[in-house]
Each structure stands twice: as structure tokens, then as C-alpha cells.
PDB file of N, CA and C in Angstrom:
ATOM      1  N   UNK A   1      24.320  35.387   7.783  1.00  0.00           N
ATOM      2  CA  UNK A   1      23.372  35.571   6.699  1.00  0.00           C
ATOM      3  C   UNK A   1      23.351  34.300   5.857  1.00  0.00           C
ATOM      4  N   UNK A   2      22.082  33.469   5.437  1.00  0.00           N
ATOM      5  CA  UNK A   2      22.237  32.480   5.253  1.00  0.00           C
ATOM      6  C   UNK A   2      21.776  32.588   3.291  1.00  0.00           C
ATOM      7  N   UNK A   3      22.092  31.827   2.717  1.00  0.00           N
ATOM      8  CA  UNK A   3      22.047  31.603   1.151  1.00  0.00           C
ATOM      9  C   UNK A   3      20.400  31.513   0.711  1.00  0.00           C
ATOM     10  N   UNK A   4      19.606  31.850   0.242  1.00  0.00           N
ATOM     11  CA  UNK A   4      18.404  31.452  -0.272  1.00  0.00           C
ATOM     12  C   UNK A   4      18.901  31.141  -1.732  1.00  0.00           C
ATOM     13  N   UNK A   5      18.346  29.989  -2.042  1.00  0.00           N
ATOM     14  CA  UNK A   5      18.296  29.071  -3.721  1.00  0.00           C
ATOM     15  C   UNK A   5      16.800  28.567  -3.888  1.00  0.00           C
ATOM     16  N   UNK A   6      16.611  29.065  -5.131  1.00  0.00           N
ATOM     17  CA  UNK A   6      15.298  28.845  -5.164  1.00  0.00           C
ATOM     18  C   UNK A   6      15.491  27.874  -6.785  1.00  0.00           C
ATOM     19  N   UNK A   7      15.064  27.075  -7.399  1.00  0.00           N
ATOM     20  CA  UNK A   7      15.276  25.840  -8.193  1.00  0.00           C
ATOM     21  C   UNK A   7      14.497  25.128  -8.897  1.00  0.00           C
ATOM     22  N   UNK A   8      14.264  25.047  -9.910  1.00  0.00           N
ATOM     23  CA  UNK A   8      13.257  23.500 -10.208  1.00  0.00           C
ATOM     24  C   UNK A   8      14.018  22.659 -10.632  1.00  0.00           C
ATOM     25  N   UNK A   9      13.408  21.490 -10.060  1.00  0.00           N
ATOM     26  CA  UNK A   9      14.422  20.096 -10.448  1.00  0.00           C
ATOM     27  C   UNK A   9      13.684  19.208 -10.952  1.00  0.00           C
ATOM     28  N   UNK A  10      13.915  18.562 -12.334  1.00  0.00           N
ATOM     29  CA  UNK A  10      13.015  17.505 -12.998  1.00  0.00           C
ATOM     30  C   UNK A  10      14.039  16.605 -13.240  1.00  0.00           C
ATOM     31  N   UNK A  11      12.811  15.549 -12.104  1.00  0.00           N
ATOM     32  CA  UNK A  11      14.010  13.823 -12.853  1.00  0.00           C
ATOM     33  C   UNK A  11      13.320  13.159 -13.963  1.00  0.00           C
ATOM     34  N   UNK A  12      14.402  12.786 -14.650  1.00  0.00           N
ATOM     35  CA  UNK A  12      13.752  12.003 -15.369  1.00  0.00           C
ATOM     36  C   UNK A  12      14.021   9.883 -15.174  1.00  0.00           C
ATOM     37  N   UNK A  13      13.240   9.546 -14.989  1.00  0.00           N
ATOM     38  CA  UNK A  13      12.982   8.215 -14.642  1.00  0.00           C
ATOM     39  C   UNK A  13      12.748   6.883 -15.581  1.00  0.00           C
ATOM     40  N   UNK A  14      13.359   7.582 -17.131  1.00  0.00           N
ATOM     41  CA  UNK A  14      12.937   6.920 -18.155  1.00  0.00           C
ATOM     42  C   UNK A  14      13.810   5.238 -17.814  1.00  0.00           C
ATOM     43  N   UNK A  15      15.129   5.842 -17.704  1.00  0.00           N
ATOM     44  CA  UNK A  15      15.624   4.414 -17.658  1.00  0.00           C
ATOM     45  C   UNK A  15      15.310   3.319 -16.740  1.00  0.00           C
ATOM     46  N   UNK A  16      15.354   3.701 -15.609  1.00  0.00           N
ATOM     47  CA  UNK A  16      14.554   3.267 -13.992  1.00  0.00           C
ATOM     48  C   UNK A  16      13.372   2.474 -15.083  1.00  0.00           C
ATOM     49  N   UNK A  17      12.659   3.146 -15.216  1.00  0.00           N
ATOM     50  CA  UNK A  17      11.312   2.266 -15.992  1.00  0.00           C
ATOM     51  C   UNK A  17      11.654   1.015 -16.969  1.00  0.00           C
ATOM     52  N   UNK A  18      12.452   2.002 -17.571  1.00  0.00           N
ATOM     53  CA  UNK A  18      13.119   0.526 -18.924  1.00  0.00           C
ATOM     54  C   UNK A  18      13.941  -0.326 -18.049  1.00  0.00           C
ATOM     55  N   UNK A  19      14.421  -0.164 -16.995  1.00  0.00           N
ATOM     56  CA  UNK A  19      15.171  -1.598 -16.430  1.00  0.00           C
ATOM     57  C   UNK A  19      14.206  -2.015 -15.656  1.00  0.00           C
ATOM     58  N   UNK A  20      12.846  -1.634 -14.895  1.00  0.00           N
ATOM     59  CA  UNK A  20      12.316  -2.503 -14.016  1.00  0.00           C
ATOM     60  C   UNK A  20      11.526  -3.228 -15.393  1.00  0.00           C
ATOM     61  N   UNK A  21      10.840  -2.533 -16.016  1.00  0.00           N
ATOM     62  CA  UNK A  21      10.259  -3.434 -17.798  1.00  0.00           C
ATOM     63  C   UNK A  21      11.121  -4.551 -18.074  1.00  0.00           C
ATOM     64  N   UNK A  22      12.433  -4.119 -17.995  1.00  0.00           N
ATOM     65  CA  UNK A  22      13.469  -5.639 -18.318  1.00  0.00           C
ATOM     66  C   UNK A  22      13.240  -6.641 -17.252  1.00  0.00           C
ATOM     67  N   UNK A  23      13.362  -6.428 -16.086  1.00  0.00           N
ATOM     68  CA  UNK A  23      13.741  -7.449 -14.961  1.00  0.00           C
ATOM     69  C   UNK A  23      12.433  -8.377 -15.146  1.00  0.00           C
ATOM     70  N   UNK A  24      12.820  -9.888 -14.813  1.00  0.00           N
ATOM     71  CA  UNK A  24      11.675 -10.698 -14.751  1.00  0.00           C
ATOM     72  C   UNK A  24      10.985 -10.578 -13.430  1.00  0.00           C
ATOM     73  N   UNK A  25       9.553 -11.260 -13.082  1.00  0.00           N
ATOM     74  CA  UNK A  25       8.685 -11.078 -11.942  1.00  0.00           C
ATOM     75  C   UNK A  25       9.629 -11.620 -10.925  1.00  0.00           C
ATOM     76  N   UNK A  26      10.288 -12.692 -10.960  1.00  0.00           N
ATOM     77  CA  UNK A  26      11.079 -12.850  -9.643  1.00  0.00           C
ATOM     78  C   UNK A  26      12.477 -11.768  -9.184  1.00  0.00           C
ATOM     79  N   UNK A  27      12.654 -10.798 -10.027  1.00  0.00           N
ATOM     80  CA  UNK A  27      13.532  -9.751  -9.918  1.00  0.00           C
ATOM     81  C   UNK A  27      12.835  -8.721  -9.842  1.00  0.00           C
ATOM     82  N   UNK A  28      11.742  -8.426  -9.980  1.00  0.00           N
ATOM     83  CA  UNK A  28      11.170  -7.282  -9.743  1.00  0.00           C
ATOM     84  C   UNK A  28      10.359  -7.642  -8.128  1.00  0.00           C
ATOM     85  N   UNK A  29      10.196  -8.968  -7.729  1.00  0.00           N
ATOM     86  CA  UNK A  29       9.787  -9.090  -6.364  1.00  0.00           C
ATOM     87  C   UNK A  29      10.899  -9.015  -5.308  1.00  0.00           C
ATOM     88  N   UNK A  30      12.255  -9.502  -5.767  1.00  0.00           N
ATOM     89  CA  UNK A  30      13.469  -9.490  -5.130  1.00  0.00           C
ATOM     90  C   UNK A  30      13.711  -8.601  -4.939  1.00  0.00           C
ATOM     91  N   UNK A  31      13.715  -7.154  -5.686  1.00  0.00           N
ATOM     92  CA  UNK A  31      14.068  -5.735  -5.477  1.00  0.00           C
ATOM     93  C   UNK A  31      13.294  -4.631  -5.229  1.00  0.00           C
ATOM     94  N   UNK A  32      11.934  -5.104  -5.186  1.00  0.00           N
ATOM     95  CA  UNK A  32      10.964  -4.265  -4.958  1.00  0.00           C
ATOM     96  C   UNK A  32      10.878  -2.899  -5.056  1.00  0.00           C
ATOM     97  N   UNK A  33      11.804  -2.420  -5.950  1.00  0.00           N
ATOM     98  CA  UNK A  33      11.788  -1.109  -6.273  1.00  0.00           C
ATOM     99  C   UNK A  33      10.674  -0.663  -7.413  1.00  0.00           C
ATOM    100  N   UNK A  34       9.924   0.647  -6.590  1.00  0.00           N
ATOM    101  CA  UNK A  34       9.227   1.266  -7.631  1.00  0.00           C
ATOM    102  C   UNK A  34       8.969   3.107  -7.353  1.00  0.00           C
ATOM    103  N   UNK A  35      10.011   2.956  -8.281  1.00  0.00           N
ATOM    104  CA  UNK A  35       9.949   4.771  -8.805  1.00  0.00           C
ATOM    105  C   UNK A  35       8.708   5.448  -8.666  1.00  0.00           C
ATOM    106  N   UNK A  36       7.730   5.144  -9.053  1.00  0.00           N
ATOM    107  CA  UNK A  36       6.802   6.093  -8.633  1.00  0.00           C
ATOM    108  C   UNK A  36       6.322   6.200  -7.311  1.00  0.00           C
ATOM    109  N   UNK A  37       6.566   5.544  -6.388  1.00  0.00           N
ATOM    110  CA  UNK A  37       6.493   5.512  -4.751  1.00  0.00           C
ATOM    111  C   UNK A  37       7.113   6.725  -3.803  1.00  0.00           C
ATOM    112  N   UNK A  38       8.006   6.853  -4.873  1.00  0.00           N
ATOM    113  CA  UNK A  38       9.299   7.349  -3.889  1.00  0.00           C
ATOM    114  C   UNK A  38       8.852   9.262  -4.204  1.00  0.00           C
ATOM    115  N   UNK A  39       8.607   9.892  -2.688  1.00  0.00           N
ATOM    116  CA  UNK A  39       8.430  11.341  -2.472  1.00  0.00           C
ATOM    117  C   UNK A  39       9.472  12.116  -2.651  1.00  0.00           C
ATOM    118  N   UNK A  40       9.805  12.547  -3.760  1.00  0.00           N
ATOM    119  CA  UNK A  40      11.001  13.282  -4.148  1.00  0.00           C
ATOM    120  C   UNK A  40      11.254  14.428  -3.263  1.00  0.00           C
ATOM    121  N   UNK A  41      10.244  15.431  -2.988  1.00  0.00           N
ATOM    122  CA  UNK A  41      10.103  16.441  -2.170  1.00  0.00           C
ATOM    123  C   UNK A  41      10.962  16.183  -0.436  1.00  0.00           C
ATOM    124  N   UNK A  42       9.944  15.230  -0.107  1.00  0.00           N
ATOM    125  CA  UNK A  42      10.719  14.675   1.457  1.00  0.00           C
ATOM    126  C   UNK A  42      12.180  13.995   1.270  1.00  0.00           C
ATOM    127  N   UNK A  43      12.629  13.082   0.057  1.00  0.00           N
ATOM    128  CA  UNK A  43      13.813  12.658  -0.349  1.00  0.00           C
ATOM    129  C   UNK A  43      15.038  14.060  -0.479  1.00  0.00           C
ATOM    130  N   UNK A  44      14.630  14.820  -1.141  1.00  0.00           N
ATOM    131  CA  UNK A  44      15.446  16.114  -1.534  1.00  0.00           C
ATOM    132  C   UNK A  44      16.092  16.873  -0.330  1.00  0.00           C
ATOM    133  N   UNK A  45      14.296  17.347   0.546  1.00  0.00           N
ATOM    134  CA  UNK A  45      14.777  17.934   1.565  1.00  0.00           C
ATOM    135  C   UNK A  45      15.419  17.383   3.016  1.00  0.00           C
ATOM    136  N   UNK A  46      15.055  15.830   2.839  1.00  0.00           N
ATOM    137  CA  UNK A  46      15.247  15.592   4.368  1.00  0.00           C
ATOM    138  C   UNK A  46      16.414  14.427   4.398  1.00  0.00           C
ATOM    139  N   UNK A  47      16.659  13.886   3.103  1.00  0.00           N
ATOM    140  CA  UNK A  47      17.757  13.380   2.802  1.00  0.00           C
ATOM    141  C   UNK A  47      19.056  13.362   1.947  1.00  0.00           C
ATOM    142  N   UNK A  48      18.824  14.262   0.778  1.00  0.00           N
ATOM    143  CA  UNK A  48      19.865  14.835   0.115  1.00  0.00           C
ATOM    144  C   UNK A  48      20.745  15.968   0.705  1.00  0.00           C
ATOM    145  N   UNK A  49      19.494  16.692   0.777  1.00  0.00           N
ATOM    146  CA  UNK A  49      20.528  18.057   1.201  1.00  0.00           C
ATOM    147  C   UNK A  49      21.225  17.930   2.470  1.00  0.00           C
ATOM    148  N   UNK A  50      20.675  17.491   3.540  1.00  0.00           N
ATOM    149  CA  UNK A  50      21.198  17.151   4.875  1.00  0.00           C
ATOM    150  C   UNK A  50      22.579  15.935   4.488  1.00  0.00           C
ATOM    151  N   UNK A  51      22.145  15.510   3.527  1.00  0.00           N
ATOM    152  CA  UNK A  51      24.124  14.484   3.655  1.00  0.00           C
ATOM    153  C   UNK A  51      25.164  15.425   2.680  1.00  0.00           C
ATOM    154  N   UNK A  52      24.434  16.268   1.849  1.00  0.00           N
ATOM    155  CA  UNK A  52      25.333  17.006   1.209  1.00  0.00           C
ATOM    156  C   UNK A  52      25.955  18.030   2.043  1.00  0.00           C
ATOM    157  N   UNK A  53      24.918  18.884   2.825  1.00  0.00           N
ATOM    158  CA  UNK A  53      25.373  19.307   4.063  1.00  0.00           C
ATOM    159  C   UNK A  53      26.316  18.757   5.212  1.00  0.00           C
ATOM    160  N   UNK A  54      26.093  17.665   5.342  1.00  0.00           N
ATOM    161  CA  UNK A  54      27.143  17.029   6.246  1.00  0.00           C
ATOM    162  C   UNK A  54      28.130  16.542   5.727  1.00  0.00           C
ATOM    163  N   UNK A  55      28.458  15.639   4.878  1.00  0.00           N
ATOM    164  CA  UNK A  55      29.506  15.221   4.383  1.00  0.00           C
ATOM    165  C   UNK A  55      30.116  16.037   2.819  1.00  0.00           C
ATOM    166  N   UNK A  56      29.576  16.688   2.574  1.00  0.00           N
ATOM    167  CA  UNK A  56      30.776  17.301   1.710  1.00  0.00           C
ATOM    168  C   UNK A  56      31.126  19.091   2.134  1.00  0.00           C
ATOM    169  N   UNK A  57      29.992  19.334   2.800  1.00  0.00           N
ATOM    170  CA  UNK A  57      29.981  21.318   3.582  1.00  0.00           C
ATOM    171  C   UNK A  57      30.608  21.016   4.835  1.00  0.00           C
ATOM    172  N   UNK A  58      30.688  19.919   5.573  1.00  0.00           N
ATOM    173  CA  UNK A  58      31.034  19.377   6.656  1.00  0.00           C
ATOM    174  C   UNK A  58      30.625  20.619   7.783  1.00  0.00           C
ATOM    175  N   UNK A  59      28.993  20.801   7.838  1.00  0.00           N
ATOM    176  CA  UNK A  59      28.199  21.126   8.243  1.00  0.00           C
ATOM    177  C   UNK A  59      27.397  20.631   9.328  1.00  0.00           C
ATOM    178  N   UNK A  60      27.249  21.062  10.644  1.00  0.00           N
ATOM    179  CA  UNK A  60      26.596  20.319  11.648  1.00  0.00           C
ATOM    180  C   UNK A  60      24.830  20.624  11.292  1.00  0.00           C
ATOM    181  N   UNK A  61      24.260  19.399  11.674  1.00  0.00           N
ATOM    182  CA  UNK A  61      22.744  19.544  10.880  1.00  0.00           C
ATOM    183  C   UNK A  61      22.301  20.621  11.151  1.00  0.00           C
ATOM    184  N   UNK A  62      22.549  21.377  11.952  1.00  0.00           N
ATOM    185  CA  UNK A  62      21.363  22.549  12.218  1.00  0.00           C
ATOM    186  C   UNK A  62      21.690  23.909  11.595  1.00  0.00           C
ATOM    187  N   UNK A  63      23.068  23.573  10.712  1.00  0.00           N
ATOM    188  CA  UNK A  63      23.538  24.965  10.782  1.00  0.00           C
ATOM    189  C   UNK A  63      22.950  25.810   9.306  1.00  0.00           C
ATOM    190  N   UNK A  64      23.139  26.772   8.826  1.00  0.00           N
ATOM    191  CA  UNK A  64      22.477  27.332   8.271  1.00  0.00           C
ATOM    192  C   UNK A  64      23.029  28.025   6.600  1.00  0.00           C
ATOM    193  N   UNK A  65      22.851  27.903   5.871  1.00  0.00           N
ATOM    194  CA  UNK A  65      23.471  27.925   4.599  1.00  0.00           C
ATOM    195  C   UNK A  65      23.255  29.347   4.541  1.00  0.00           C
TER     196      UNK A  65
END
């Protein structure tokens, strides 16, 4: 029988913003990071939970919460 969690999760990205605002144009081309790009949804499900699952549930990917 497997766990259902149902959740809302809000990031907040304020600082992310205030440090790419700090970095100069040749540090913001060097690191090319930008927060609003990034699909939290596909990040959550297809890369968080699956390493939390594996390395700390020490869980084989398929198995079932």
C-alpha cells in the first residue's frame, strides 16, 4: 500500500533575483543562470523526489511509496 501526499509548495526566489541584480554582465554571462527558466513541476517530480528516493529511502527507482 503505497503513501499518497498531496502538498503545495511555494518557492520563493527573492534572493536568487537580488544576487543575479548584483552580479556584473560578465558574471551573469559566465553563469547563465536564470530562475525563471527553470520548470519546477518537472524539477520536483523527476528530479528531487527520485534522489530523495534513492539516496536517503534507499529506494530502487521504481518502487513505490
Amino acid at each position: 500500500m503505497g503513501i499518497n501526499l498531496w502538498f503545495v509548495v511555494r518557492f520563493d526566489v527573492t534572493n536568487t533575483k537580488r544576487l543575479i541584480e548584483d552580479m556584473s554582465i560578465e558574471e551573469r554571462k559566465r553563469f547563465n543562470f536564470d530562475i525563471e527558466s527553470i520548470n519546477w513541476e518537472h524539477y520536483i517530480k523527476s528530479v528531487h523526489v527520485p534522489g530523495v528516493r534513492k539516496h536517503l529511502l534507499r529506494q530502487p527507482p521504481a518502487a513505490k511509496l
